[in-house]
Each structure stands twice: as structure tokens, then as C-alpha cells.
C-alpha atoms as a PDB file:
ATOM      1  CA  UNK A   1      55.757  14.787  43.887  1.00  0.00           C
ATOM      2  CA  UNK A   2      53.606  17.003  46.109  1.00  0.00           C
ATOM      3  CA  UNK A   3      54.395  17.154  50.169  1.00  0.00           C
ATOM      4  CA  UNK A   4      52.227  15.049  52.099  1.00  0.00           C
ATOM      5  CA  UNK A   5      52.084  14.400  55.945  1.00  0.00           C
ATOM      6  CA  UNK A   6      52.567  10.378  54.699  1.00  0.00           C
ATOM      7  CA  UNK A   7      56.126  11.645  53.313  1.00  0.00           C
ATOM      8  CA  UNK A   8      58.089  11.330  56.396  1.00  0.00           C
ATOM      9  CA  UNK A   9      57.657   7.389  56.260  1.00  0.00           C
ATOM     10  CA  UNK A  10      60.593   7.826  53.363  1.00  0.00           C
ATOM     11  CA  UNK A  11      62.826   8.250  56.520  1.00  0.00           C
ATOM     12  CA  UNK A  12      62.874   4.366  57.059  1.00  0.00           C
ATOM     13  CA  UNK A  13      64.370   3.918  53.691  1.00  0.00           C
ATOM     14  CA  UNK A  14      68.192   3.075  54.456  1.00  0.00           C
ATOM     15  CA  UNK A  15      71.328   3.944  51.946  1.00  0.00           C
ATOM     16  CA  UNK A  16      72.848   1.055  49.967  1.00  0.00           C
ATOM     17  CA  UNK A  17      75.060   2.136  48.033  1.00  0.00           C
ATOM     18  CA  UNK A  18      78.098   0.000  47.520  1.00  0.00           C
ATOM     19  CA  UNK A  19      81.396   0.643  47.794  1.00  0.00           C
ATOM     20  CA  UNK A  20      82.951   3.051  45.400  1.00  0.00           C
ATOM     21  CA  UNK A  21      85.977   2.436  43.051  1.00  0.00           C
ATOM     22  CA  UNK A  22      85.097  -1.416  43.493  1.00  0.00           C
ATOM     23  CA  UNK A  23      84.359  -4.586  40.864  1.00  0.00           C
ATOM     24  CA  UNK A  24      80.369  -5.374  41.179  1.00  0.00           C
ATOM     25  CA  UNK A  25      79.214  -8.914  40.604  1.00  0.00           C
ATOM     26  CA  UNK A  26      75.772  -9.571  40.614  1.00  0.00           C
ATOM     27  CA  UNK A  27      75.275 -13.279  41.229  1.00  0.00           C
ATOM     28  CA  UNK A  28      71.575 -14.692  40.040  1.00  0.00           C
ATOM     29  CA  UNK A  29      71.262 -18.954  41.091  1.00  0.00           C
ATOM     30  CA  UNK A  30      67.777 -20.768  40.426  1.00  0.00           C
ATOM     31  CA  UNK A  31      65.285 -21.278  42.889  1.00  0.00           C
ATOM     32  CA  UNK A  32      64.295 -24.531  43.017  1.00  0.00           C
ATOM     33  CA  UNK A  33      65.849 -25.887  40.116  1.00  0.00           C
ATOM     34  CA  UNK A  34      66.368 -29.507  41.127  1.00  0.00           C
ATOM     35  CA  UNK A  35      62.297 -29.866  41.295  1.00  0.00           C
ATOM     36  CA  UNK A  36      62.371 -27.756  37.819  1.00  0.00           C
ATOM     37  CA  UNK A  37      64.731 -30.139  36.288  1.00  0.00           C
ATOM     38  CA  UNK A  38      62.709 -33.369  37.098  1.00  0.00           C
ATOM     39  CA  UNK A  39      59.501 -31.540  36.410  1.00  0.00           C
ATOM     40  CA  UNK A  40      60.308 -31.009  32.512  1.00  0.00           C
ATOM     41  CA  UNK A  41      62.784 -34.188  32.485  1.00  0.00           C
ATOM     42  CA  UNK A  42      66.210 -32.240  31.783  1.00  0.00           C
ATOM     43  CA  UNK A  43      68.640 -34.568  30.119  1.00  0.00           C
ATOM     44  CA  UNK A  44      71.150 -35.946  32.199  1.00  0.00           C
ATOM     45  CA  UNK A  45      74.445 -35.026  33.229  1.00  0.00           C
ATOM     46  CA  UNK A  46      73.948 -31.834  30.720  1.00  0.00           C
ATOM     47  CA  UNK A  47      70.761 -30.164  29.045  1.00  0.00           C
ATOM     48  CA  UNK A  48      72.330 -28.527  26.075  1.00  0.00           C
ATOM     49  CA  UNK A  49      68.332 -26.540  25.964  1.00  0.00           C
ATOM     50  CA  UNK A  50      69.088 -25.598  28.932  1.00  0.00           C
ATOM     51  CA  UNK A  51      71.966 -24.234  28.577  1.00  0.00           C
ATOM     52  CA  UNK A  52      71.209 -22.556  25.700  1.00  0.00           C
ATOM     53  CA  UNK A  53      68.456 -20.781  26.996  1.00  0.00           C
ATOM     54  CA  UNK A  54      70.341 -19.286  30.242  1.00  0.00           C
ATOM     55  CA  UNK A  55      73.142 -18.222  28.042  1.00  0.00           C
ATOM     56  CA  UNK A  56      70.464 -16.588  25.723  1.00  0.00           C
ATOM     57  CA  UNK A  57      69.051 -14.720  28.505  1.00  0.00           C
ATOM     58  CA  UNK A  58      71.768 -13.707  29.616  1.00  0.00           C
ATOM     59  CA  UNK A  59      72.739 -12.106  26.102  1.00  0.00           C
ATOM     60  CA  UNK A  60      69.806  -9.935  26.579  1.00  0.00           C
ATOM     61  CA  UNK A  61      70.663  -8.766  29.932  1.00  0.00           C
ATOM     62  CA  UNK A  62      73.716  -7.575  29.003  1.00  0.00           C
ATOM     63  CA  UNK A  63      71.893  -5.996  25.431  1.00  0.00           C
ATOM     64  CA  UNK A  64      69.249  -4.092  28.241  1.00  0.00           C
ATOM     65  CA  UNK A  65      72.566  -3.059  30.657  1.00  0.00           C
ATOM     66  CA  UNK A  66      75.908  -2.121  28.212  1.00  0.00           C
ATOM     67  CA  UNK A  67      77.389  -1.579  31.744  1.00  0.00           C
ATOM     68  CA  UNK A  68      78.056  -4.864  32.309  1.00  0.00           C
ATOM     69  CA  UNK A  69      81.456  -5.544  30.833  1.00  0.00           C
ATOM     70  CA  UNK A  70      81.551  -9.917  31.039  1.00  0.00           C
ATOM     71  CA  UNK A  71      79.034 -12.571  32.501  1.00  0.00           C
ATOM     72  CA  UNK A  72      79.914 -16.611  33.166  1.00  0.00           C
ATOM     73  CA  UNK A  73      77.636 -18.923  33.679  1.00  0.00           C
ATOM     74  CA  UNK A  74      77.217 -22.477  33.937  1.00  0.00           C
ATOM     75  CA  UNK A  75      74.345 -24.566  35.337  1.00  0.00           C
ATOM     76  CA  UNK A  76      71.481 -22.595  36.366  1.00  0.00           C
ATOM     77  CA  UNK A  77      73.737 -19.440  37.980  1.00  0.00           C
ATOM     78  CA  UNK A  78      75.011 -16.866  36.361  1.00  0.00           C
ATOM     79  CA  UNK A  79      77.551 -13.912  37.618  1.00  0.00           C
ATOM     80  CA  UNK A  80      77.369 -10.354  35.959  1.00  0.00           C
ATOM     81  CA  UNK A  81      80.155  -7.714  35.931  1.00  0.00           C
ATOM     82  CA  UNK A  82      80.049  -4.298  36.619  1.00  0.00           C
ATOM     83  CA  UNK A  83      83.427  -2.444  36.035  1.00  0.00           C
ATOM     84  CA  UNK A  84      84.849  -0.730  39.039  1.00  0.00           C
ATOM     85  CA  UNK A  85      83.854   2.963  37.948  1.00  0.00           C
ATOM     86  CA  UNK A  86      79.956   1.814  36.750  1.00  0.00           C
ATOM     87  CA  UNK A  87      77.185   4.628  38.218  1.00  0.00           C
ATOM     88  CA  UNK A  88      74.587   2.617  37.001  1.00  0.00           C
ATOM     89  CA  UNK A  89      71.641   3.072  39.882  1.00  0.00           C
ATOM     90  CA  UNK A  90      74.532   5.244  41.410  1.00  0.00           C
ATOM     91  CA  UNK A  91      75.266   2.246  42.209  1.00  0.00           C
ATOM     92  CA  UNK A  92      72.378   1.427  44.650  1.00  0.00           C
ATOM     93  CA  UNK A  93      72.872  -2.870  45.654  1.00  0.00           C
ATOM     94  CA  UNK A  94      68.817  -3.191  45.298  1.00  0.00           C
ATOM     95  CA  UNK A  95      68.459  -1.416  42.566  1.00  0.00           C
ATOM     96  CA  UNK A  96      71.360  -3.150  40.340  1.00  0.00           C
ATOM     97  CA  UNK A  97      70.563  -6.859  42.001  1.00  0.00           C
ATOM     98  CA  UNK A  98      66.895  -6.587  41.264  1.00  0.00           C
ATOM     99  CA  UNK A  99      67.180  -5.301  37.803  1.00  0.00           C
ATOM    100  CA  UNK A 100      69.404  -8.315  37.205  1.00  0.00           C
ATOM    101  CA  UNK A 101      66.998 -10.534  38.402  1.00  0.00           C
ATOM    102  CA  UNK A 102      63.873  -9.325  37.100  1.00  0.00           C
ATOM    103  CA  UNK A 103      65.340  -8.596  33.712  1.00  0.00           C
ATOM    104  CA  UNK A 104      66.855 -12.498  33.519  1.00  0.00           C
ATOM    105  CA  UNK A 105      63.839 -14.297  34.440  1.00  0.00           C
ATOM    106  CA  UNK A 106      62.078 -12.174  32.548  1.00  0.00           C
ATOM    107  CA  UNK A 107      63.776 -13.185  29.210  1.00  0.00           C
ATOM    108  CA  UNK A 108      64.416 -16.680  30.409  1.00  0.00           C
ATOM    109  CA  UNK A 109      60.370 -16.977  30.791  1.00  0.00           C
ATOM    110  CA  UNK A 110      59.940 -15.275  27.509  1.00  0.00           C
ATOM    111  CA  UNK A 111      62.400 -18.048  25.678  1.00  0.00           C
ATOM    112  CA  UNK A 112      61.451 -20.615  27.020  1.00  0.00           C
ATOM    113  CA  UNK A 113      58.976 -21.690  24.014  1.00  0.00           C
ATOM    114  CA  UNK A 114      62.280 -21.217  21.376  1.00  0.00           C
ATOM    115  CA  UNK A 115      64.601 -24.166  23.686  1.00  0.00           C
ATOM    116  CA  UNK A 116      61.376 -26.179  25.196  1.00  0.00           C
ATOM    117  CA  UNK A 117      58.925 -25.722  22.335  1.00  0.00           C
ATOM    118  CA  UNK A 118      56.887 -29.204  23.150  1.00  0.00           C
ATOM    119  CA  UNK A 119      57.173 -28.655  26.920  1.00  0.00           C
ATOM    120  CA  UNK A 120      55.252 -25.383  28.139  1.00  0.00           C
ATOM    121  CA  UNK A 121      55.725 -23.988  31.648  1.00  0.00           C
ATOM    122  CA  UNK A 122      52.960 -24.287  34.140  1.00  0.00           C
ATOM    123  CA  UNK A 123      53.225 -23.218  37.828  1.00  0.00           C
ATOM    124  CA  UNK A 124      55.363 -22.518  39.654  1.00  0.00           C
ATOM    125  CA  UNK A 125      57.333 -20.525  37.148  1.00  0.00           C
ATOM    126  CA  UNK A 126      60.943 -20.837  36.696  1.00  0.00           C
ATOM    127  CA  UNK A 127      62.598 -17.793  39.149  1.00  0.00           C
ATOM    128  CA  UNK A 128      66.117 -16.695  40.220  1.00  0.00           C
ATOM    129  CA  UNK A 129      67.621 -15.191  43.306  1.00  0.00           C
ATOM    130  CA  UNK A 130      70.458 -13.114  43.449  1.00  0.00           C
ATOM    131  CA  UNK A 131      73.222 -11.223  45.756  1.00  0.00           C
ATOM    132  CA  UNK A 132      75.966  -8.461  44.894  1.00  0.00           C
ATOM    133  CA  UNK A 133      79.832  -8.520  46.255  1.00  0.00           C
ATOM    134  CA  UNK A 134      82.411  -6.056  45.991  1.00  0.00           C
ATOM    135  CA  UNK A 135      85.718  -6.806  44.612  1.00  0.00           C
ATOM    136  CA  UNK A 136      88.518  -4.252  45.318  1.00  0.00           C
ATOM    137  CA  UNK A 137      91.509  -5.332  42.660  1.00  0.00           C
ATOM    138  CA  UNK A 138      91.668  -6.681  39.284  1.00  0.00           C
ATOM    139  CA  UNK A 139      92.912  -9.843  40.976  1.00  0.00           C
ATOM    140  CA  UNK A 140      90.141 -10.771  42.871  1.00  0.00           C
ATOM    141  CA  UNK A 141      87.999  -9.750  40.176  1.00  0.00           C
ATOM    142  CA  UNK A 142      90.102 -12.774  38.054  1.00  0.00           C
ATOM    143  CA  UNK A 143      90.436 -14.927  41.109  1.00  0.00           C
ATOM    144  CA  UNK A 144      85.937 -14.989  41.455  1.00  0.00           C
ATOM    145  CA  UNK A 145      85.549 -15.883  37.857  1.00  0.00           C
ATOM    146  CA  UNK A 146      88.361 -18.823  38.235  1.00  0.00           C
ATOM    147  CA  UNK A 147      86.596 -20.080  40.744  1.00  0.00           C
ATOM    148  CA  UNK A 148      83.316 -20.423  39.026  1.00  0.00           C
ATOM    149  CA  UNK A 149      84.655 -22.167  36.133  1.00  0.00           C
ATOM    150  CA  UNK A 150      87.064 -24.603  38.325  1.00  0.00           C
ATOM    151  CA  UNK A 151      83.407 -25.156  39.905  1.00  0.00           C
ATOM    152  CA  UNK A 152      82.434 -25.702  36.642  1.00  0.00           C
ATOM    153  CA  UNK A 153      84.911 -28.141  35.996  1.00  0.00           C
ATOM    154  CA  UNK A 154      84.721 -29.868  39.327  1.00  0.00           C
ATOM    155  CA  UNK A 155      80.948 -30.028  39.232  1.00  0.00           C
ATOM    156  CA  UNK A 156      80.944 -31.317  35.399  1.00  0.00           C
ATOM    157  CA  UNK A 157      83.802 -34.036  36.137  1.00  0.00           C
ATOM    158  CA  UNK A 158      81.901 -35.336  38.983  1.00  0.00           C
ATOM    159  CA  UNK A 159      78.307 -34.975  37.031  1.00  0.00           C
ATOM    160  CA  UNK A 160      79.428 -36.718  33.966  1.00  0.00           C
ATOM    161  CA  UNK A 161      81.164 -39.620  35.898  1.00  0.00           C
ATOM    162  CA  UNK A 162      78.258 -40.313  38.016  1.00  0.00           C
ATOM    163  CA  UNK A 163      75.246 -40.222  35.067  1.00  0.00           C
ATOM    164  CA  UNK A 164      77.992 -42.810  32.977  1.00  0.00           C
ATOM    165  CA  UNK A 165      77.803 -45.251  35.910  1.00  0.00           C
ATOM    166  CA  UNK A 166      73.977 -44.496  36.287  1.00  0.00           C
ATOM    167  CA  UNK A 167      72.957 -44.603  32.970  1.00  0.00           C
ATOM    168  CA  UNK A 168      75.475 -46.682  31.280  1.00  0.00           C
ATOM    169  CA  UNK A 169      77.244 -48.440  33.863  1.00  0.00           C
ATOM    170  CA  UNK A 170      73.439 -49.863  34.866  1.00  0.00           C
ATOM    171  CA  UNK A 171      74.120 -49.191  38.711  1.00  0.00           C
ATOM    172  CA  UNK A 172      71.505 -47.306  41.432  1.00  0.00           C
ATOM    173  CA  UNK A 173      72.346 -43.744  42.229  1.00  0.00           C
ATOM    174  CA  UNK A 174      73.108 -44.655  45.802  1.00  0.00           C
ATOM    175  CA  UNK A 175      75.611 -47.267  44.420  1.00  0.00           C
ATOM    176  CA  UNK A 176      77.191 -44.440  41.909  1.00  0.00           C
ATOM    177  CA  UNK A 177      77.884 -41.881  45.097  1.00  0.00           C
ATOM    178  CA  UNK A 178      79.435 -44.401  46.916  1.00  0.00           C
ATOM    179  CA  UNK A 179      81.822 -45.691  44.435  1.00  0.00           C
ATOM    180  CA  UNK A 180      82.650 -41.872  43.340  1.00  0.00           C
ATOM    181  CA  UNK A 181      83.549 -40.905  47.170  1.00  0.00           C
ATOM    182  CA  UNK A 182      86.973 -40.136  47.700  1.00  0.00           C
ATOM    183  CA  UNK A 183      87.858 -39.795  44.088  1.00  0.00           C
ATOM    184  CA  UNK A 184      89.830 -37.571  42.559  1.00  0.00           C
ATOM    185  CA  UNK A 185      89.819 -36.190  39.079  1.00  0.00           C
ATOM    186  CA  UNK A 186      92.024 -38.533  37.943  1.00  0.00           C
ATOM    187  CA  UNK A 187      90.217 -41.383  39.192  1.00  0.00           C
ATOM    188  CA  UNK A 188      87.353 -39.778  37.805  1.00  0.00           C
ATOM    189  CA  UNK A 189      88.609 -39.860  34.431  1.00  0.00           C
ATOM    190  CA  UNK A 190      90.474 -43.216  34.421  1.00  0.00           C
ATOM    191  CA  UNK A 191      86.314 -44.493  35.375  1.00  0.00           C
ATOM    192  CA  UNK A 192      85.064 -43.043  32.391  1.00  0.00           C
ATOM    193  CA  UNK A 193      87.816 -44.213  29.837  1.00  0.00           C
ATOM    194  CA  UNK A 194      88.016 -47.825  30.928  1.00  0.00           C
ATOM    195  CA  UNK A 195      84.628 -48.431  31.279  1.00  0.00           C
ATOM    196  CA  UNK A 196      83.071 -46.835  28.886  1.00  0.00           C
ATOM    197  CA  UNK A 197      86.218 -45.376  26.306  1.00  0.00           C
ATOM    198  CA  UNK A 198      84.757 -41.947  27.061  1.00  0.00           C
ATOM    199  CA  UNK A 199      87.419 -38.970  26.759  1.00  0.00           C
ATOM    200  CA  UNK A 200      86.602 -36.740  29.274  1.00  0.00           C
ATOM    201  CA  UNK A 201      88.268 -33.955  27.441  1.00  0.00           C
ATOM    202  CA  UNK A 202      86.430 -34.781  24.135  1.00  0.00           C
ATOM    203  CA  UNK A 203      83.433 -33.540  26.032  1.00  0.00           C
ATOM    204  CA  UNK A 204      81.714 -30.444  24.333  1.00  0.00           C
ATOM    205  CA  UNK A 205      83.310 -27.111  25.771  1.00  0.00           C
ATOM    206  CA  UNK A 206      80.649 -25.849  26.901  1.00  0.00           C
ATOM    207  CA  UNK A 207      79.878 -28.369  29.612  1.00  0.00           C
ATOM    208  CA  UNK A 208      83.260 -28.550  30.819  1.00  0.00           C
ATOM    209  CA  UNK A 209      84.338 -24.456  30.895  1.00  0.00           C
ATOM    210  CA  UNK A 210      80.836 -22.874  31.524  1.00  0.00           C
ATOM    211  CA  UNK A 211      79.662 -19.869  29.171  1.00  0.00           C
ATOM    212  CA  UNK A 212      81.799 -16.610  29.253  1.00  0.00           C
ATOM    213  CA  UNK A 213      79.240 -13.844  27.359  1.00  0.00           C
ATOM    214  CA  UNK A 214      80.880 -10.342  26.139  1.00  0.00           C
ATOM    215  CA  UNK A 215      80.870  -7.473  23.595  1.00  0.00           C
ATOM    216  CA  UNK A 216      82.615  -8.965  19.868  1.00  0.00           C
ATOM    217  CA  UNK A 217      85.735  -6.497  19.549  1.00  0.00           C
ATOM    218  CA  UNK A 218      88.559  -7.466  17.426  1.00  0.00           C
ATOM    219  CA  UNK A 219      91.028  -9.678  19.662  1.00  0.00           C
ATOM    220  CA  UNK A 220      94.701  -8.302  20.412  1.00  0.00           C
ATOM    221  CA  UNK A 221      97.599  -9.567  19.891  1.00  0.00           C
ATOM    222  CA  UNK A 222      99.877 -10.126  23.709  1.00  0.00           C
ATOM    223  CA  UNK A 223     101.858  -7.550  24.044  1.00  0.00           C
ATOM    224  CA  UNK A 224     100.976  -5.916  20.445  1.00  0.00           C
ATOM    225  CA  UNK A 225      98.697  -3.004  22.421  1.00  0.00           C
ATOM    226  CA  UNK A 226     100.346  -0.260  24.448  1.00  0.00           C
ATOM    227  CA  UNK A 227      97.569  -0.640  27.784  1.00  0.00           C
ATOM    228  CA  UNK A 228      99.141  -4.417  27.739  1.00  0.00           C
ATOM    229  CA  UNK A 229     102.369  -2.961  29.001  1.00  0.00           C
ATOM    230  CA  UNK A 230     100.180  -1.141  32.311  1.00  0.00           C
ATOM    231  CA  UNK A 231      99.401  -3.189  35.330  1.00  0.00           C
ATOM    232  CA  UNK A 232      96.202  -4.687  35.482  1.00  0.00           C
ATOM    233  CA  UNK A 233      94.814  -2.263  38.150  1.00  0.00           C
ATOM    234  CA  UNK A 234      96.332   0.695  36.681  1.00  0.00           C
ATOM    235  CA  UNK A 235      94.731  -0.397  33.273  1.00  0.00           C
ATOM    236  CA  UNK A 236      91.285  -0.457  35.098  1.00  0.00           C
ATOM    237  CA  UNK A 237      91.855   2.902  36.540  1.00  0.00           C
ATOM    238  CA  UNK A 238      88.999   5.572  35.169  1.00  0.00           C
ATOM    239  CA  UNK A 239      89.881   7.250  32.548  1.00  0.00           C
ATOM    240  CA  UNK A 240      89.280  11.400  32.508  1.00  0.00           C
ATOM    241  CA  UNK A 241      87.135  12.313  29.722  1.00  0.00           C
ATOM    242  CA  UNK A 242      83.933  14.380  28.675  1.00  0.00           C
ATOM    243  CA  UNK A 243      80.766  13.836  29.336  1.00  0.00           C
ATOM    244  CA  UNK A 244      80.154  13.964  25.371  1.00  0.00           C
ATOM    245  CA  UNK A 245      83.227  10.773  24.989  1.00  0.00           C
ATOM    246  CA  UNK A 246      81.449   9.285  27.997  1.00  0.00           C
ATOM    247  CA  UNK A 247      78.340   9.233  25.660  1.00  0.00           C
ATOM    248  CA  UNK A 248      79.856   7.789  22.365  1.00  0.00           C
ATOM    249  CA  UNK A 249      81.295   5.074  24.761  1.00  0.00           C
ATOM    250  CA  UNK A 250      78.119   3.946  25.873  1.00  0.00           C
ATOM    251  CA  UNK A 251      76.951   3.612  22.031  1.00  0.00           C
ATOM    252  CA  UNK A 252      79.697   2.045  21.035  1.00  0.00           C
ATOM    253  CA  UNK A 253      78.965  -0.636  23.592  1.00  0.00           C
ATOM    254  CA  UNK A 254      75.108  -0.702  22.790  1.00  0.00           C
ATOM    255  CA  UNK A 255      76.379  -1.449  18.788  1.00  0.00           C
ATOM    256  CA  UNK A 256      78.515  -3.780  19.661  1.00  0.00           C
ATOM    257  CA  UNK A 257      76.963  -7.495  18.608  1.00  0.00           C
ATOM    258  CA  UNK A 258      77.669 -10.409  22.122  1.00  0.00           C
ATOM    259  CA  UNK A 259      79.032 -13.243  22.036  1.00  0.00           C
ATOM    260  CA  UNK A 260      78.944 -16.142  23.859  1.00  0.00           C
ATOM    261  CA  UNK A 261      82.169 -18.665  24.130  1.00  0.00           C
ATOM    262  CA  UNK A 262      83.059 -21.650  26.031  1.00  0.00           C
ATOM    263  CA  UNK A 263      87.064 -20.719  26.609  1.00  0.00           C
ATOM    264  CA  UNK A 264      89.624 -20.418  29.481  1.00  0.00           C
ATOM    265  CA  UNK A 265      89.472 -17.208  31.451  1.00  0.00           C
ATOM    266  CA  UNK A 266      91.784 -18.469  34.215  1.00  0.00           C
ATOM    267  CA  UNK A 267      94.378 -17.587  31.850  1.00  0.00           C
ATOM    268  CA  UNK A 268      96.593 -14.232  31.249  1.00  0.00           C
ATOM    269  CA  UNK A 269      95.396 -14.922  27.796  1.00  0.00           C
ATOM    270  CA  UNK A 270      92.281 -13.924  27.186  1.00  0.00           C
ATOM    271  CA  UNK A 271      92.790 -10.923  29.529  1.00  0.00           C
ATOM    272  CA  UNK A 272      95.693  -9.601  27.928  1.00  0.00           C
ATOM    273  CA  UNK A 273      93.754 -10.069  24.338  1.00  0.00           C
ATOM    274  CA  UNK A 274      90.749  -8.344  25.560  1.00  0.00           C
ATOM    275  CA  UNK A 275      92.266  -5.185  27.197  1.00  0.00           C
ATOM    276  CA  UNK A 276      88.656  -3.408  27.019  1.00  0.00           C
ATOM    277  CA  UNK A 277      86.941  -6.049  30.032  1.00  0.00           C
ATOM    278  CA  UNK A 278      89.704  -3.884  32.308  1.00  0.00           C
ATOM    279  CA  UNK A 279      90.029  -0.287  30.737  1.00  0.00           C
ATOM    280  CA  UNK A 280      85.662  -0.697  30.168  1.00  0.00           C
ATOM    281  CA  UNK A 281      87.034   1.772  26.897  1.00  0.00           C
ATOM    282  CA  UNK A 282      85.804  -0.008  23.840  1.00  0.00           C
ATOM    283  CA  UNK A 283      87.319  -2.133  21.178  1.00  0.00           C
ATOM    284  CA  UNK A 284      87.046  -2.061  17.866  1.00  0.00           C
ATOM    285  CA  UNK A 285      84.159  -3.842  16.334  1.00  0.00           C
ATOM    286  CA  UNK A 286      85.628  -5.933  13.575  1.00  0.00           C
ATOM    287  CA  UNK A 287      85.179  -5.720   9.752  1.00  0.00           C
ATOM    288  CA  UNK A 288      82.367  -7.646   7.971  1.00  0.00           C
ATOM    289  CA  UNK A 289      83.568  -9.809   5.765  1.00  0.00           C
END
């Protein structure tokens, strides 16, 4: 770009760069989505559409960015992972967070028509907001995503009672929140059996454990893979390689086909069979059969 005597107004421009050798989550929520809901008449306590179409979204952010290395979501928010060595933006916060957020309303505009085909958007379009945090350890990392799906849980518990007494139960919402307060979970669940025989843990995954979305390599086997044995941190540690391995990485990753699952990630399980969310090396992408 040629010099100009308007240049020096790039002085204002301030550094954000986050911290190095940290866990990036990028965070996106709905604006407005309690007006949204009512405006196209979301089903009540769960729209599976809904769902459906955030978690596809979200499958093509993570096609568009084969940095991330794992996404939840549940509701209308969804939280994106960036492993602790990522360079992506070199690693600029308002570069990654509105990439993120462009790139998922984008889609979630775009797909609209394939969940909602009889119900076309009008103004004010559907829109997200979003925010970045910095995770130093592998345990915090762990300890954010448990608490989004014990939200999840929480949330759903609460949500499912309430639209039973509401909708089944024949009672006013104001009648439903006052009956629910001070409840626990197992209060919560006793309501919905007796009254109306409903299992709460019969309920479709999905609802109750959110949407975890990552790359389809072949699962291991606790304790049957040698970077099982390594602490978690030291697992996540970067690896030294060429730029060259660096590369075939990356492609691996971009091959790779995503998945999205409605299982426990509070668990050592499904860290300890998915070493490659720590190590960000790839799997191995399974056979076809």
C-alpha cells in the first residue's frame, strides 16, 4: 500500500493479541433469541430444528477453521476451541472472535430454509454475539466445557419440568415458576414421573448433554495408546516438527469428515479415547466399511 499523509491514523489501532501458550474459546450466544423464538413459534421445552440447524452451522465453522479442535453447544450458544499453540490470526482476539461470528451466522442464515423450510426469515435477521477467554491448563480447559453441559443439564431439567406443568399439567406459567422454586433436581424429576410417568432420563440425548462437534478419528482404547500414559498438560505441549509435517497436519484435519454427538465430556473417558483434542496431532481416520 502506498504512503499517504492519512497513514499515521493506523497509530490508534491497539495490539490484541492474546495470551500465548493458552486454550482459546470463542463463545458466540444469540441476540435476541427469546423474541426469535416466539416470532417463528419454536416448539417448547426443545426445538429439535433448532437444534439441528446450530449444530449444522457449527459443522461448517469448524470445516472453514481446521484449527478449532472441539465445539459444544446447546441452546442458542455455542463455544469453539482453539488448542493452546493455534497462530491462527496470530492469534489477534478481533480477528478470531469476529470470524467466528460472521462465519456462524452466516451459515446459520444460509440453512435456515433446510430446518424451517415453511417459515422464511424476515427482519430482523437471526445474529450472534461473541467473546474470547484464555484458559492456561488442560484442566480449566475440561473444567469450562463441564460447566456448559452441567448448564445444559440444569437448564434442560428445569425447562422440561416447567413446559410438562404448562403444557400438560394445564397450569399458567406464573403458577409453573412458583411451584418449581426451591426445587431441586430430584424434586424435579419425582414432578415429571408422578404426574405425567415421564423418565427424565429417557429424554433424547441431545437435549439433556448439549452437542459436542469434532473431527471422526478412530476412538482409543484407555490406556491402549502410549500419549495416554503423559499428563494431560504435558500431552498438550507443542510438538517440534517441520514446517512441511506442520502442513500435512493441517490436511489431515481438513479430510477429516465431523461429527456431531450428544455424549459425556465431563468424563476422563472421552478424553483419554480422543488423545488428538489435547496433542491437536491427528488421528487416524477410520476404514470405510
Amino acid at each position: 500500500m502506498a504512503n499517504s499523509r492519512f497513514e499515521y491514523v493506523k497509530q490508534f489501532e491497539q495490539p490484541d493479541n492474546l495470551l500465548p501458550n493458552t486454550w482459546v474459546i470463542v463463545r458466540i450466544d444469540g441476540r435476541g433469541f427469546t423474541k426469535l423464538c416466539a416470532k417463528y413459534n419454536f416448539e417448547k421445552p426443545n426445538d429439535r430444528r433448532a437444534l439441528d440447524l446450530m449444530n449444522a452451522a457449527a459443522k461448517a465453522v469448524m470445516t472453514e477453521l481446521p484449527d478449532i479442535t472441539i465445539a459444544y453447544g446447546v441452546s442458542d450458544e455455542y463455544s469453539f476451541v482453539f488448542h493452546k499453540t493455534c497462530a491462527l490470526f496470530e492469534r489477534r482476539s478481533s480477528k478470531i472472535v469476529s470470524t467466528i461470528v460472521s462465519t456462524f451466522t452466516a451459515y446459520y442464515v444460509h440453512l435456515w430454509p433446510t430446518y424451517f423450510p415453511d417459515t422464511p426469515l424476515s427482519p430482523p435477521l437471526p445474529s450472534f454475539d461473541g467473546r474470547v477467554v484464555c484458559y492456561p491448563s488442560v484442566q480449566n480447559l475440561r473444567d469450562y466445557l463441564s460447566w456448559r453441559q452441567v448448564d445444559c443439564h440444569i437448564n434442560n431439567l428445569y425447562n422440561t419440568t416447567f413446559w410438562s406443568l404448562v403444557k400438560l399439567g394445564g397450569i399458567g406459567a406464573s403458577e409453573a415458576e412458583k411451584f418449581l422454586s426451591g426445587t431441586l433436581a430430584a424434586d424435579k424429576n419425582e414432578i415429571l414421573y408422578s404426574k405425567f410417568k415421564i423418565n427424565y432420563n429417557n429424554e433424547p440425548e441431545i437435549f439433556r448433554k448439549g452437542s459436542v462437534v469434532c473431527r471422526d478419528y478412530e476412538l482409543v482404547e484407555p490406556g491402549s495408546h502410549e500419549v495416554i500414559a503423559k499428563a494431560a498438560d504435558e500431552l498438550a505441549e507443542p510438538v517440534e516438527q517441520s514446517k512441511t509435517q506442520d502442513q500435512n497436519d493441517k490436511k489431515r484435519r481438513a479430510k477429516a469428515r465431523i461429527l456431531v454427538d450428544h455424549v459425556d465430556i465431563i468424563k476422563d473417558d472421552f478424553w483419554e479415547r480422543r488423545p488428538w483434542l489435547l496433542s491437536n496431532k491427528p488421528g487416524q481416520i477410520p476404514k470405510e466399511t
